[in-house]
PDB file of N, CA and C in Angstrom:
ATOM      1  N   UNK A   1     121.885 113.622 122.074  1.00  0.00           N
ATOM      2  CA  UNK A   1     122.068 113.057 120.750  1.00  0.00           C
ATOM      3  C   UNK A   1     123.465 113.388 120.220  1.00  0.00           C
ATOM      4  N   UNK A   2     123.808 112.638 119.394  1.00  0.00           N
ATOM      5  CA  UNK A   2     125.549 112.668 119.454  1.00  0.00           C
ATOM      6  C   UNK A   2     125.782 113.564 117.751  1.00  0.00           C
ATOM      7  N   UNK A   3     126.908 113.472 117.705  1.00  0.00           N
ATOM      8  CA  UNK A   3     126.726 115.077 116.442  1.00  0.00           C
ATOM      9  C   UNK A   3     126.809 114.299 115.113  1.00  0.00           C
ATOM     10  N   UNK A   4     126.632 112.684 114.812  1.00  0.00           N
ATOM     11  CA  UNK A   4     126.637 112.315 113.636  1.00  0.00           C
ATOM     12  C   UNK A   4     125.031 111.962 113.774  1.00  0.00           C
ATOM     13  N   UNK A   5     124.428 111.999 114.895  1.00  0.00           N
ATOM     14  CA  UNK A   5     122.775 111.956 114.570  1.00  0.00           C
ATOM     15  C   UNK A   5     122.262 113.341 113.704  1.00  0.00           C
ATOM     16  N   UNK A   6     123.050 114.670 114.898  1.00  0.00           N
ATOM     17  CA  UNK A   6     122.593 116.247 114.341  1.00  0.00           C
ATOM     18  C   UNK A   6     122.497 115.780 112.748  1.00  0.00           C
ATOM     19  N   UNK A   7     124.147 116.100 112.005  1.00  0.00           N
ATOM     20  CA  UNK A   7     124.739 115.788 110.859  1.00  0.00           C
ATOM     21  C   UNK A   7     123.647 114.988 110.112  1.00  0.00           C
ATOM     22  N   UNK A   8     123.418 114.090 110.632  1.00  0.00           N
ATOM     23  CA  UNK A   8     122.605 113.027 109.223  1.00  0.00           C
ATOM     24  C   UNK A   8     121.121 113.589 109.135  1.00  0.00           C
ATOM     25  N   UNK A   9     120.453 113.557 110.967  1.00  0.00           N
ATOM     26  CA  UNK A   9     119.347 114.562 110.335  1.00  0.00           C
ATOM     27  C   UNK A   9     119.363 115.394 109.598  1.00  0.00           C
ATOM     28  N   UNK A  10     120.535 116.702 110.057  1.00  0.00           N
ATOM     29  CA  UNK A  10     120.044 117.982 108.980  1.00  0.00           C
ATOM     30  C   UNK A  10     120.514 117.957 108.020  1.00  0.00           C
ATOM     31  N   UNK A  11     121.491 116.716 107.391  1.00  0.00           N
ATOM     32  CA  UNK A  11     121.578 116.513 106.103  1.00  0.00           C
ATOM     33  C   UNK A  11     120.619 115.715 105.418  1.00  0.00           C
ATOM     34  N   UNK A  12     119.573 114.784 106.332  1.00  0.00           N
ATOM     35  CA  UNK A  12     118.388 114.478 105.782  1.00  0.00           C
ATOM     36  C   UNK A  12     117.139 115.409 105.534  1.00  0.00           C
ATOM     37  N   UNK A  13     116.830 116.893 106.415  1.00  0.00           N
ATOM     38  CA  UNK A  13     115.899 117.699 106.615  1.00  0.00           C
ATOM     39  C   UNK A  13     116.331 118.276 105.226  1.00  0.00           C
ATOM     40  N   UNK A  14     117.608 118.748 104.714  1.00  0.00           N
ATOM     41  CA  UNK A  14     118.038 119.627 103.394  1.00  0.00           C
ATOM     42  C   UNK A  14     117.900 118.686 102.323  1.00  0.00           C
ATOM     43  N   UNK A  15     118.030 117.664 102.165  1.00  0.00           N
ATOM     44  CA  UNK A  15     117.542 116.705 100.955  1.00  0.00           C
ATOM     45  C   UNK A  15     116.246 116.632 101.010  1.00  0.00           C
ATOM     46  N   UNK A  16     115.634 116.508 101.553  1.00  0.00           N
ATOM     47  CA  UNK A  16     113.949 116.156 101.509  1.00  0.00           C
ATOM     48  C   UNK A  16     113.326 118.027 101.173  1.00  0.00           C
ATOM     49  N   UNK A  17     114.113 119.054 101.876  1.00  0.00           N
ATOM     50  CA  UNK A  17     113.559 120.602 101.134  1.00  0.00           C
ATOM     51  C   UNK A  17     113.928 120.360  99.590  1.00  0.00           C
ATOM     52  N   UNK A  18     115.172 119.855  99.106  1.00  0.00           N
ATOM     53  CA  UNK A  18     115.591 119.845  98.113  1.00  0.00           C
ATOM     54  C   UNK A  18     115.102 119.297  96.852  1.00  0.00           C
ATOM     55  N   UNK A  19     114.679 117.803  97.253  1.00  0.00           N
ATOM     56  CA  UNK A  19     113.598 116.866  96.222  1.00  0.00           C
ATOM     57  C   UNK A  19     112.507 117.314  96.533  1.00  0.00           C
ATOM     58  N   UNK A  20     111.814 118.074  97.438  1.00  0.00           N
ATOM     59  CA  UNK A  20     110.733 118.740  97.349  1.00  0.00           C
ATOM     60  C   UNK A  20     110.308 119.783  96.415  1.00  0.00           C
ATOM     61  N   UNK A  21     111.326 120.739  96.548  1.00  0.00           N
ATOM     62  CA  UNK A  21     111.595 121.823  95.617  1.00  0.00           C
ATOM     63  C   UNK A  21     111.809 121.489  94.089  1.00  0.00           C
ATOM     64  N   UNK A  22     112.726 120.668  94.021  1.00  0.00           N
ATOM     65  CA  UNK A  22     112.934 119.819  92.546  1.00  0.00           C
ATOM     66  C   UNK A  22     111.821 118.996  91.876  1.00  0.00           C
ATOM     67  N   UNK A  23     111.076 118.840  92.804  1.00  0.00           N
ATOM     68  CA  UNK A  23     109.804 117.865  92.463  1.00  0.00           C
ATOM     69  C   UNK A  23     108.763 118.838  92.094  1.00  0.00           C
ATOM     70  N   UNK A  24     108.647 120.298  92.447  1.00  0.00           N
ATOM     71  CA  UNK A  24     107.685 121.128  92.452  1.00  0.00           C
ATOM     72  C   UNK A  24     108.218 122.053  90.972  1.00  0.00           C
ATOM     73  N   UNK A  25     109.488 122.098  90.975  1.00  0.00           N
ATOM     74  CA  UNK A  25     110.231 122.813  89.609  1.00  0.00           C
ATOM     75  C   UNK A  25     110.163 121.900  88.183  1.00  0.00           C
ATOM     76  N   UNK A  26     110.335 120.302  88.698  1.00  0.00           N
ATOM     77  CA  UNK A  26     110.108 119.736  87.684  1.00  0.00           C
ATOM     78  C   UNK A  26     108.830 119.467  86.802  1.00  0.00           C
ATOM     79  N   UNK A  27     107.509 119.788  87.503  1.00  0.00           N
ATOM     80  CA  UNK A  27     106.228 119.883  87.261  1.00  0.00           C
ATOM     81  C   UNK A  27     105.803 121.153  86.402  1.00  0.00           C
ATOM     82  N   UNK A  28     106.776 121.837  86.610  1.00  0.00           N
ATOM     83  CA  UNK A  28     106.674 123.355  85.647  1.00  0.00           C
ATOM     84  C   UNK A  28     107.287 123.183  84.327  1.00  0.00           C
ATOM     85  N   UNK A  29     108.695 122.711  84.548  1.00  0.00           N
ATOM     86  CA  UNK A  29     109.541 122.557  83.301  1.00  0.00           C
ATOM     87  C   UNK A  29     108.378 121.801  81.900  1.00  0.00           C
ATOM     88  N   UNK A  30     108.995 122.324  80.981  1.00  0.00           N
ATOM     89  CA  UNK A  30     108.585 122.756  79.468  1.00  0.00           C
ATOM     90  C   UNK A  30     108.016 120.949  79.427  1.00  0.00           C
ATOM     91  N   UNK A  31     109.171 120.241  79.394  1.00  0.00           N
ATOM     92  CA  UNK A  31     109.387 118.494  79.201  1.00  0.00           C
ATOM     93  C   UNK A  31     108.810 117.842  80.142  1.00  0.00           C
ATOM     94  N   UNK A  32     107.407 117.594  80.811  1.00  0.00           N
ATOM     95  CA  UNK A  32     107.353 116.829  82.099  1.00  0.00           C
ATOM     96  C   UNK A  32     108.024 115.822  81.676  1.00  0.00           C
ATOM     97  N   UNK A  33     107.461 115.401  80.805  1.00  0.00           N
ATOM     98  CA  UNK A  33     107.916 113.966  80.330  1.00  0.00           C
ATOM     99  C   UNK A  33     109.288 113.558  80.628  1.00  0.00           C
ATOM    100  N   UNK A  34     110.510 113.967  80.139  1.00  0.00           N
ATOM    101  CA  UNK A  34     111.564 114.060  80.459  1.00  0.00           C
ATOM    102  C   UNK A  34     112.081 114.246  81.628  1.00  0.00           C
ATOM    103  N   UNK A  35     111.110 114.729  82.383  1.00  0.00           N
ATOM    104  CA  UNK A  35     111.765 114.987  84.300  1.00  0.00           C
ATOM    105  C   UNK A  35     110.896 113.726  84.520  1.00  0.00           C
ATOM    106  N   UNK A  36     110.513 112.773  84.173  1.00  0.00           N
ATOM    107  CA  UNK A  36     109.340 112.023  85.031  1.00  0.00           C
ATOM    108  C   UNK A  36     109.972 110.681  85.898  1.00  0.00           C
ATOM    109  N   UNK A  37     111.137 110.590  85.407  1.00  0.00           N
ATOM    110  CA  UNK A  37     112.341 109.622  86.546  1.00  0.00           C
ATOM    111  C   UNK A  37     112.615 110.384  87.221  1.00  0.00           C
ATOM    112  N   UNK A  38     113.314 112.136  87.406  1.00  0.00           N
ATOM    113  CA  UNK A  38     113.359 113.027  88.190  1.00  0.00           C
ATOM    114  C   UNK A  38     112.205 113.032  89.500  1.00  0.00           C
ATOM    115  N   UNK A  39     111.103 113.447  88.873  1.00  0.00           N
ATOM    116  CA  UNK A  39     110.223 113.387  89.412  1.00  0.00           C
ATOM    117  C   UNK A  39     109.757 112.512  90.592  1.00  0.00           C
ATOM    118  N   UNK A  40     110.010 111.636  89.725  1.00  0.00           N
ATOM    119  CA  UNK A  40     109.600 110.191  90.719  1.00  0.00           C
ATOM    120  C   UNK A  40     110.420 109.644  92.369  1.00  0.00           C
ATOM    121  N   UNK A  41     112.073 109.919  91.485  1.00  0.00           N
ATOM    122  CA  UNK A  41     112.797 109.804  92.666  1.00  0.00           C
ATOM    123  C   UNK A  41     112.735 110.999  93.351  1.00  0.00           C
ATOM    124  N   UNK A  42     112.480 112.196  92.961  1.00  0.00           N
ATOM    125  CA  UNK A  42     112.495 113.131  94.223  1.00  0.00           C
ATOM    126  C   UNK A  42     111.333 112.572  94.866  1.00  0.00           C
ATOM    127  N   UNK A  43     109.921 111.852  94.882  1.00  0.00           N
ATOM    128  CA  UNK A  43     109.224 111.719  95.498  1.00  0.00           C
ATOM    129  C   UNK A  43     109.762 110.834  96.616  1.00  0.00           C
ATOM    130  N   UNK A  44     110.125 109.368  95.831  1.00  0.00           N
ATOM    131  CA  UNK A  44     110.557 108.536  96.876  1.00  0.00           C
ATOM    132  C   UNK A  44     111.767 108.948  98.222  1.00  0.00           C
ATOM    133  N   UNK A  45     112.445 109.714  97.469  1.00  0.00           N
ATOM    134  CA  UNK A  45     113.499 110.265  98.189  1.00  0.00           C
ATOM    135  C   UNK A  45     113.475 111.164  99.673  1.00  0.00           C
ATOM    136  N   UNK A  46     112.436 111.930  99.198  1.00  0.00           N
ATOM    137  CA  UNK A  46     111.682 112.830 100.081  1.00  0.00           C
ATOM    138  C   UNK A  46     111.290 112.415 100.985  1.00  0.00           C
ATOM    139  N   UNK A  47     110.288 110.912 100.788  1.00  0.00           N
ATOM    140  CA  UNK A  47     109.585 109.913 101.657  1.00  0.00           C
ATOM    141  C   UNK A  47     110.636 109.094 102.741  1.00  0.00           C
ATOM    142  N   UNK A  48     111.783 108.748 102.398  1.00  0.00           N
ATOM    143  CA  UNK A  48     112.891 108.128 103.251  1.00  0.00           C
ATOM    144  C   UNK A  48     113.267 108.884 103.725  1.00  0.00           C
ATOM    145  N   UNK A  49     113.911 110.262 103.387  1.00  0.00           N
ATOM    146  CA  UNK A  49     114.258 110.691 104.337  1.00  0.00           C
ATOM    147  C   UNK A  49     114.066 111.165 105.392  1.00  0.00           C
ATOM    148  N   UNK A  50     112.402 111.625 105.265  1.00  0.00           N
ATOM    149  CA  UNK A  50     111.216 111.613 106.459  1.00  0.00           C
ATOM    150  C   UNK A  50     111.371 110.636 107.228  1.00  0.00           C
ATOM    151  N   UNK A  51     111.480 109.382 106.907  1.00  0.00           N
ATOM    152  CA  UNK A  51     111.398 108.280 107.851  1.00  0.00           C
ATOM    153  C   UNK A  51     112.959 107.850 108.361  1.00  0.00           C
ATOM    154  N   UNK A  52     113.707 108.862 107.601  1.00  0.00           N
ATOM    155  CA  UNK A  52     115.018 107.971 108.370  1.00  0.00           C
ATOM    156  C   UNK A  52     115.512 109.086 109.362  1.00  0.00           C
ATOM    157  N   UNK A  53     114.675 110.386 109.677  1.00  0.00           N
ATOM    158  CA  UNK A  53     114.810 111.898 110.348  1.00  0.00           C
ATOM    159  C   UNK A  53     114.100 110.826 111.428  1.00  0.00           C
ATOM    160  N   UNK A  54     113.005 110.124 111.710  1.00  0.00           N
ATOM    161  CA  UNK A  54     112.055 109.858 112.124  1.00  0.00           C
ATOM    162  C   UNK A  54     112.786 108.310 113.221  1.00  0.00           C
ATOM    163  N   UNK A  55     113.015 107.832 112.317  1.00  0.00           N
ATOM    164  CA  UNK A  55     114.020 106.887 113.297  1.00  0.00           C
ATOM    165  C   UNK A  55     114.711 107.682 114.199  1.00  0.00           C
ATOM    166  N   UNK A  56     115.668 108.118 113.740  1.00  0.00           N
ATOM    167  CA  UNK A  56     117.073 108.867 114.112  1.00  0.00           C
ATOM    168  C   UNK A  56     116.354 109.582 115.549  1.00  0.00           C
ATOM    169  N   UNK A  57     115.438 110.221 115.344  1.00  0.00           N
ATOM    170  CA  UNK A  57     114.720 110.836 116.470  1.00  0.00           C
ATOM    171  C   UNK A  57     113.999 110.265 117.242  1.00  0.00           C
ATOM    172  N   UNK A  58     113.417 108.662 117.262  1.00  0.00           N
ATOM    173  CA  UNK A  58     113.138 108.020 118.167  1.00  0.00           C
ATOM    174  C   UNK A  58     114.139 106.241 118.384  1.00  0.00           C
ATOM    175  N   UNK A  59     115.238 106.534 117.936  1.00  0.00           N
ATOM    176  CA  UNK A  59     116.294 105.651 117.973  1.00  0.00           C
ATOM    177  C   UNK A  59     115.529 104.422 117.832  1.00  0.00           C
ATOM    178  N   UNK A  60     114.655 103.948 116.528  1.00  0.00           N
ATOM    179  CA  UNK A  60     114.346 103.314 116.216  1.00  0.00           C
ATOM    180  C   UNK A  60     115.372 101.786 116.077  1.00  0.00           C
ATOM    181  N   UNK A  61     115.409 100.728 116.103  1.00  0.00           N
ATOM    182  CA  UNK A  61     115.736  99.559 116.154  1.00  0.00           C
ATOM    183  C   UNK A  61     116.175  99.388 114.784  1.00  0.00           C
ATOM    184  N   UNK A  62     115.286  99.588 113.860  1.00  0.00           N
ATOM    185  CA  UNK A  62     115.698  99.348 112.404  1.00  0.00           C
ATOM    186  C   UNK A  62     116.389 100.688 112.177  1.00  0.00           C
ATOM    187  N   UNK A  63     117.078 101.944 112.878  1.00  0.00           N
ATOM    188  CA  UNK A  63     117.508 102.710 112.051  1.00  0.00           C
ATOM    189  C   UNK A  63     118.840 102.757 111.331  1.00  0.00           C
ATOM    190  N   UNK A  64     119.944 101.993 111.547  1.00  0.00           N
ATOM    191  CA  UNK A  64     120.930 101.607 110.409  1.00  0.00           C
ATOM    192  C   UNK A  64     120.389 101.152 108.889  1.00  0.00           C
ATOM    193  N   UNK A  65     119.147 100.440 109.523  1.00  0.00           N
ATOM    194  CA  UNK A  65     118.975  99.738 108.222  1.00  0.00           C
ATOM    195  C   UNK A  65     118.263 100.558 107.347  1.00  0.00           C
ATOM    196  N   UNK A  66     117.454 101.545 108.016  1.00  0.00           N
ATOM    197  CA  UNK A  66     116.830 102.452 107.361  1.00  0.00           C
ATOM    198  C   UNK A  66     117.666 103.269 106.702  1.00  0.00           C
ATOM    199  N   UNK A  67     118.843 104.050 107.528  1.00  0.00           N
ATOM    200  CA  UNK A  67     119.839 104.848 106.362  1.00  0.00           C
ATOM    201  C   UNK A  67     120.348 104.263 105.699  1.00  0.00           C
ATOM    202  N   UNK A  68     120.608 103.204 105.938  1.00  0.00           N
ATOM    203  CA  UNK A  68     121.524 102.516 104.606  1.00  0.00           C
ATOM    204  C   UNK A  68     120.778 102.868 103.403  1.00  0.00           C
ATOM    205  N   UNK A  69     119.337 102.240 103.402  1.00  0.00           N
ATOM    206  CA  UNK A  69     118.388 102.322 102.276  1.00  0.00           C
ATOM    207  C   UNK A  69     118.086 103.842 101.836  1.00  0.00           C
ATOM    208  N   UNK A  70     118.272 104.728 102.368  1.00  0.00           N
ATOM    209  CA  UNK A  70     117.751 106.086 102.525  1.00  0.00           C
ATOM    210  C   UNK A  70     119.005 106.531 101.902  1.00  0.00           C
ATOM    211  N   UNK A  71     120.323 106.390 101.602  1.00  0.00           N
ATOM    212  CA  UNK A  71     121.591 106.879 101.219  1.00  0.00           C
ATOM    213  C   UNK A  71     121.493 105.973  99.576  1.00  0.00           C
ATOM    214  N   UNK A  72     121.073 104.519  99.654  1.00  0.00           N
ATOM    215  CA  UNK A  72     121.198 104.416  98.240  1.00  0.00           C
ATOM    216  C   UNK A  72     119.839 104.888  97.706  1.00  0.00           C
ATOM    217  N   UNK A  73     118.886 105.451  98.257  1.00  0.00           N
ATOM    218  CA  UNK A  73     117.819 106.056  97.471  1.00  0.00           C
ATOM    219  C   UNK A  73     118.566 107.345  97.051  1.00  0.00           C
ATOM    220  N   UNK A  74     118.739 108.226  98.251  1.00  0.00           N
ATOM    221  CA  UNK A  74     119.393 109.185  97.708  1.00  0.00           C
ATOM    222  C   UNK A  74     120.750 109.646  96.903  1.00  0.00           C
ATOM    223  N   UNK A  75     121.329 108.428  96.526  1.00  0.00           N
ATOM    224  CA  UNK A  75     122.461 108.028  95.660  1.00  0.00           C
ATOM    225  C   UNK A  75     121.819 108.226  94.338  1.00  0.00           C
ATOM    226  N   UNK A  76     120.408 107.331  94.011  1.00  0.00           N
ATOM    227  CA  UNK A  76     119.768 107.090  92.977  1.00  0.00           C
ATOM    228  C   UNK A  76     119.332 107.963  92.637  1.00  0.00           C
ATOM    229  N   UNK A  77     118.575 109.168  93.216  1.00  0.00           N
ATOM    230  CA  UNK A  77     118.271 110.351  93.058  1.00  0.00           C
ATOM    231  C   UNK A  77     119.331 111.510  92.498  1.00  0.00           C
ATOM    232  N   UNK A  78     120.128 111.304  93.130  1.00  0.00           N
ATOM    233  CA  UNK A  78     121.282 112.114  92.963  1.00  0.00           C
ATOM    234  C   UNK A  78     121.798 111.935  91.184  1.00  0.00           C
ATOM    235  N   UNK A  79     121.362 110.570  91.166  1.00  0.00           N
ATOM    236  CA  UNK A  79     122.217 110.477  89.643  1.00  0.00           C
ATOM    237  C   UNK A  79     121.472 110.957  89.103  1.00  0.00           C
ATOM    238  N   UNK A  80     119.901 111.040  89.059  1.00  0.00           N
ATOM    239  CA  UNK A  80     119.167 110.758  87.955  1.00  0.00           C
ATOM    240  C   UNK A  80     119.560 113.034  88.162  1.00  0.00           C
ATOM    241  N   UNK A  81     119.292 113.212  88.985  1.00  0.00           N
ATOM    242  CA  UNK A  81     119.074 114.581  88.713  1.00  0.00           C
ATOM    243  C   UNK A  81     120.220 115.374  88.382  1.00  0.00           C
ATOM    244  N   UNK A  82     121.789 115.039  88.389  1.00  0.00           N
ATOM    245  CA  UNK A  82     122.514 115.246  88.110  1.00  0.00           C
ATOM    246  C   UNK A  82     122.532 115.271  86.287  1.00  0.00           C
ATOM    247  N   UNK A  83     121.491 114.650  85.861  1.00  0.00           N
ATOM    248  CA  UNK A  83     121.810 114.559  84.092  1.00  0.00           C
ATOM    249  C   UNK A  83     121.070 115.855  83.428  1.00  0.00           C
ATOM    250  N   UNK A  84     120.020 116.256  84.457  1.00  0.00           N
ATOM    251  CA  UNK A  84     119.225 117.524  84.132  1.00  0.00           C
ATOM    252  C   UNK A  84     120.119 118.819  84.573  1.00  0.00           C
ATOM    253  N   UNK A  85     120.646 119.787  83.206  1.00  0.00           N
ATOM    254  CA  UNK A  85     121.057 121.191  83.566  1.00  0.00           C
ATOM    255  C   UNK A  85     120.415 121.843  84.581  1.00  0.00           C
ATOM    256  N   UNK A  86     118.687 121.965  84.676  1.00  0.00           N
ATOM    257  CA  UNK A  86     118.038 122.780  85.792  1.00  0.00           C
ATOM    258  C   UNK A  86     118.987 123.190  86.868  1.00  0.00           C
ATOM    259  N   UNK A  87     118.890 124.530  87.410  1.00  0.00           N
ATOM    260  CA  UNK A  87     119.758 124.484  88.661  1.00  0.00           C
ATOM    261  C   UNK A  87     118.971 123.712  90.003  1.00  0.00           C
ATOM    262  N   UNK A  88     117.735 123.594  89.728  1.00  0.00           N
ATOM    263  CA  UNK A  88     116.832 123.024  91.104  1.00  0.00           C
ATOM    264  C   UNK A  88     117.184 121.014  91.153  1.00  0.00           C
ATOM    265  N   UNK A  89     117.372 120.928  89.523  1.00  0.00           N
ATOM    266  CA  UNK A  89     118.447 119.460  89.556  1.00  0.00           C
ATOM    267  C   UNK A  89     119.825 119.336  89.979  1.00  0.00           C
ATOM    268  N   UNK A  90     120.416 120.411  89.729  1.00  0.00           N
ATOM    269  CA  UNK A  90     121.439 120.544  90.258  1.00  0.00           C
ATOM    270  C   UNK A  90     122.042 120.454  91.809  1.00  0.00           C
ATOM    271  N   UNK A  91     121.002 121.156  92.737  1.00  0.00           N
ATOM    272  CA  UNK A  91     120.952 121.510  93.779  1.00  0.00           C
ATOM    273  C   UNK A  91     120.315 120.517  94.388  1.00  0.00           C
ATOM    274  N   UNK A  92     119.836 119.497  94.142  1.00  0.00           N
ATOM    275  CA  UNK A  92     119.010 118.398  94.366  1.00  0.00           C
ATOM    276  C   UNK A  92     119.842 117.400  94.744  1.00  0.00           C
ATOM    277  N   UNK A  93     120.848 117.594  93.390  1.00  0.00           N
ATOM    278  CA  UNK A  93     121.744 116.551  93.420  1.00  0.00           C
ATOM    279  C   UNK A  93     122.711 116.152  94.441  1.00  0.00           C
ATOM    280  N   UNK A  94     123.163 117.734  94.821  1.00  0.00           N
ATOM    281  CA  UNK A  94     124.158 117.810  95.805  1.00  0.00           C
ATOM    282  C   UNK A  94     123.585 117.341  97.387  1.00  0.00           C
ATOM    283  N   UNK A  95     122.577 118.301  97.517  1.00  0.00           N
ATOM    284  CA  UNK A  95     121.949 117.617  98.639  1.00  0.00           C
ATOM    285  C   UNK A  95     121.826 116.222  99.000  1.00  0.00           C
ATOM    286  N   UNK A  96     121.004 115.497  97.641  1.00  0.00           N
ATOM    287  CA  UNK A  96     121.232 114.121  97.571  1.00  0.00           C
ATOM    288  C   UNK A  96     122.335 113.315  98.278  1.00  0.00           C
ATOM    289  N   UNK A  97     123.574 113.439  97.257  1.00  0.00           N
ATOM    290  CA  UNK A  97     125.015 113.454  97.755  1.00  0.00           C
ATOM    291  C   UNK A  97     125.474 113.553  99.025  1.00  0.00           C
ATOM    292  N   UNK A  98     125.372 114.282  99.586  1.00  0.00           N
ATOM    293  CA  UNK A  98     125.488 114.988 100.922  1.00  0.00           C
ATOM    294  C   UNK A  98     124.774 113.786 101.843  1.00  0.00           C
ATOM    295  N   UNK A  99     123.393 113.903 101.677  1.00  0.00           N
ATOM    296  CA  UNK A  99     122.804 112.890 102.653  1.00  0.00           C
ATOM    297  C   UNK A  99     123.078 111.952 102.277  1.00  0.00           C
ATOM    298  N   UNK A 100     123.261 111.061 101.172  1.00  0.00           N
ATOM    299  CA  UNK A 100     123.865 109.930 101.153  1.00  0.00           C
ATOM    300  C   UNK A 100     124.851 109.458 101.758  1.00  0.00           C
ATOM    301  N   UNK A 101     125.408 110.226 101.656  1.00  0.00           N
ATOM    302  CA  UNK A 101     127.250 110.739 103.021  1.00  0.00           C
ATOM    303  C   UNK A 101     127.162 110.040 104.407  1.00  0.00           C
ATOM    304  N   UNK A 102     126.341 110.964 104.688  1.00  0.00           N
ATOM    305  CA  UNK A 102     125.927 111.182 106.308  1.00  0.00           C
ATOM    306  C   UNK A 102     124.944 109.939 106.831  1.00  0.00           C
ATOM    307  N   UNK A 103     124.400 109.120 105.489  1.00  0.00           N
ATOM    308  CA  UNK A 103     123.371 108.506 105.970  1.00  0.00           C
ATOM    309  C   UNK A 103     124.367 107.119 106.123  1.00  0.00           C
ATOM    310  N   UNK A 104     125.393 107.271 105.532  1.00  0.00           N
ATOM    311  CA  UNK A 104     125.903 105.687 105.102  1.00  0.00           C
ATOM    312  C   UNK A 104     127.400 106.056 106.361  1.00  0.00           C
ATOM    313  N   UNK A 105     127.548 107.056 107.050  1.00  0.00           N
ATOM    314  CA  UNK A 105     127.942 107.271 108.248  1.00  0.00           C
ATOM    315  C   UNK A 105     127.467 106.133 109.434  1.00  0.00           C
ATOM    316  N   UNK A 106     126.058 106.817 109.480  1.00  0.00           N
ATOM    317  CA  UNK A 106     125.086 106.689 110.731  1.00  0.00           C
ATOM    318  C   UNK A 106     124.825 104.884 110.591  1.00  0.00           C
ATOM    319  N   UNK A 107     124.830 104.331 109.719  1.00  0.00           N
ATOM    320  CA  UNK A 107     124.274 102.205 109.149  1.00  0.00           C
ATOM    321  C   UNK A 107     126.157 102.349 109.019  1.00  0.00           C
ATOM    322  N   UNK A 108     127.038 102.918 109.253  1.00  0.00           N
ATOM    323  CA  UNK A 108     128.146 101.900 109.572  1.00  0.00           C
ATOM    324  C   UNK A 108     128.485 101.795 111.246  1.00  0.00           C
TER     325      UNK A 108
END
């Protein structure tokens, strides 16, 4: 496997710990209400990047097309959690970022 597969996986394996974690911190915070776009995209987010680890590892046919989609999810994620101070939004965000990177690498 060549080192922008490594790269995008384990920048997809650290976003999906990340909206996991953020998704589990945001359920605590004082405001659910207010994390509940947070919330949501860490779910979806979490879910692509499972499946775009999942391509990548059986060199799926659709997998460009899958990161592409998996980088603007995690683009979308990235923003929304970037508006929340939390540091677990914070850290979410970057990850986000990051795999968005790597994912829009791997679909060019």
């Amino acid at each position: 496997m060549s080192q922008t597969y490594e790269e995008c996986i384990q920048a997809c394996l650290e976003c999906l710990e990340a909206c996991n974690h953020c998704f589990d911190a945001c359920l605590k915070e004082e405001d659910v209400k207010m994390m509940a776009e947070c919330i949501r995209l860490d779910r979806e987010c979490a879910d692509i990047c499972m499946l775009a680890v999942r391509a990548m590892q059986t060199e799926s046919p659709f997998m460009k097309q899958i990161c592409k989609l998996c980088a603007d999810i995690c683009e979308a994620c990235g923003d929304e959690c970037k508006k929340h101070d939390h540091e677990h939004c914070q850290k979410c965000a970057e990850a986000c970022f990051r795999c968005a990177e790597a994912c829009r690498k791997m679909a060019a």
